[in-house]
Every structure is written in C-alpha cells, then in structure tokens.
Protein backbone atom coordinates (compact mmCIF):
# COMPACT_ATOMS: atom_id res chain seq x y z
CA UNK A 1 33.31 5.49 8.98
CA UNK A 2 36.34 4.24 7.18
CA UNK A 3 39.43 3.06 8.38
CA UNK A 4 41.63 4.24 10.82
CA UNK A 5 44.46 6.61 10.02
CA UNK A 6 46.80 7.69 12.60
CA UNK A 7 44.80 5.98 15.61
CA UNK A 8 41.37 7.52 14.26
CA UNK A 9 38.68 6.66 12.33
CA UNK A 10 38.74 7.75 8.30
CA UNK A 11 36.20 10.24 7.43
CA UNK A 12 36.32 9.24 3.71
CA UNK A 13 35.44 5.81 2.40
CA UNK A 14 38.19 4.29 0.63
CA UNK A 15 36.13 4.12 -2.64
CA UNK A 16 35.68 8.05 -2.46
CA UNK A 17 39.33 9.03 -0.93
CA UNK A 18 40.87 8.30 -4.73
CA UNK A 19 38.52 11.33 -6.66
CA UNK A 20 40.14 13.88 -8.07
CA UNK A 21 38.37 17.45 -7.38
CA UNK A 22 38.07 18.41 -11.02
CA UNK A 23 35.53 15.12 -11.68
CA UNK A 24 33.03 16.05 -9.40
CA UNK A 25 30.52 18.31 -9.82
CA UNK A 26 26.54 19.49 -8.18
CA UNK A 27 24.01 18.42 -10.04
CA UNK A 28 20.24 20.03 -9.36
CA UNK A 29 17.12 18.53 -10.18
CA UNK A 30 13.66 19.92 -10.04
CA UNK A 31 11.79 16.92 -8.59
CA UNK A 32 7.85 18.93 -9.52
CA UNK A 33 6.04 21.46 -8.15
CA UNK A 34 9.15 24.17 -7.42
CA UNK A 35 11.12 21.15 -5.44
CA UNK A 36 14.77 21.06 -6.11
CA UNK A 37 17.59 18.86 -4.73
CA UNK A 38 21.68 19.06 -5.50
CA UNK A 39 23.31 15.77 -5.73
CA UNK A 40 27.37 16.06 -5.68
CA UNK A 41 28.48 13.79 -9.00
CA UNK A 42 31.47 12.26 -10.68
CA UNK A 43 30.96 13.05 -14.50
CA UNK A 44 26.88 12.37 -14.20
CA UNK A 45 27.20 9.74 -11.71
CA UNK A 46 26.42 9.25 -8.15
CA UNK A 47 29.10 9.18 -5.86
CA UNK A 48 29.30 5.53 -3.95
CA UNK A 49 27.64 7.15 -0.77
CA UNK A 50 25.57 9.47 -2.34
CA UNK A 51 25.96 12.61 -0.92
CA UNK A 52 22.51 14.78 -1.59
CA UNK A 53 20.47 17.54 0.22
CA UNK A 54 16.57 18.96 -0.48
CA UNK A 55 13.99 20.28 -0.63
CA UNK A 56 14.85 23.86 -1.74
CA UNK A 57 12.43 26.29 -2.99
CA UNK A 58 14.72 27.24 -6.13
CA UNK A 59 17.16 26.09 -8.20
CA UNK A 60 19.73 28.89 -6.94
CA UNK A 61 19.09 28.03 -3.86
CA UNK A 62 20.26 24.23 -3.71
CA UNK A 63 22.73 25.25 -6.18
CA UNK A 64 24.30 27.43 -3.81
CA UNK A 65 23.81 24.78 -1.00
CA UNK A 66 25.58 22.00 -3.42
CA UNK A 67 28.45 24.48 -4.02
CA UNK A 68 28.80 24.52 -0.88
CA UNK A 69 29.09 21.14 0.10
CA UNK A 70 31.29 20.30 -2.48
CA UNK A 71 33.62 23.06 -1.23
CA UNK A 72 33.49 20.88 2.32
CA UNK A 73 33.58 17.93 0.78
CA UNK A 74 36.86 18.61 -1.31
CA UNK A 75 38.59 20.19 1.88
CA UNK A 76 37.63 17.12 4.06
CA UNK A 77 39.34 15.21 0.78
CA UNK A 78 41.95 17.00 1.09
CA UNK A 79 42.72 16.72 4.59
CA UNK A 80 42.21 12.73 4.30
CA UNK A 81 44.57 12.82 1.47
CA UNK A 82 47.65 14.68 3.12
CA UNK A 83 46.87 12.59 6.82
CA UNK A 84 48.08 9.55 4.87
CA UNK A 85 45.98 7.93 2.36
C-alpha cells in the first residue's frame, strides 16, 4: 500500500498516482501454444508494479479481461486523484 490519505492507506503507489489515462494502454501477448496474457502499459512499457493477468485461451479473451482492468484501474486513479493527491 501507499501512503495514507485522509487517515487511510493509498491504494495507488505514488510512482503510478501521476499517469495520465490516455498513456496507458493493454497490451496481449501470445506466450505459445494458444496462451495469452494482457499486461496494462504506459506507451510499450511496464507500469512500475506491473499489473498483468493469464492464461487465457484467446486473444479476445484477455483482451477483454485487460480492458477491463484498465477501466478499474483508471477509476481507482481517479478516485486517488480527487481524495487528495
């Protein structure tokens, strides 16, 4: 956990609370044999805590999974954001 905001603990590492949504992105790699894993990215990079998820069975599928995610990920941002960071 990160720091504490407001007499709780921050959910967001400091390192990660400065990203701006439109630099990150899922990323899905095929890792052999019909394996697949989403990675969220910042332009092609890993995050400082990587933040990953697999196996899936198809692409779509851990696309979908990453998209979602990133979608929790950016509202947890968010929420960090406006609580005082």
């Amino acid at each position: 956990m990160g720091r504490l905001l407001s007499g709780r603990p921050a959910l967001i590492l400091p390192s990660m609370a400065a990203l701006s949504p439109d630099e990150l992105e899922v990323v899905v790699t095929e890792y052999g044999d019909g394996i697949w894993e989403w990675e969220i990215c910042r332009k092609d990079e890993p995050l400082p805590a990587r933040m990953r998820d697999g196996p899936f069975k198809s692409y779509d599928v851990a696309l979908q999974s990453g998209k979602i995610a990133l979608q929790e990920f950016l509202e947890l941002l968010e929420f960090e954001q406006q609580d005082g960071t």
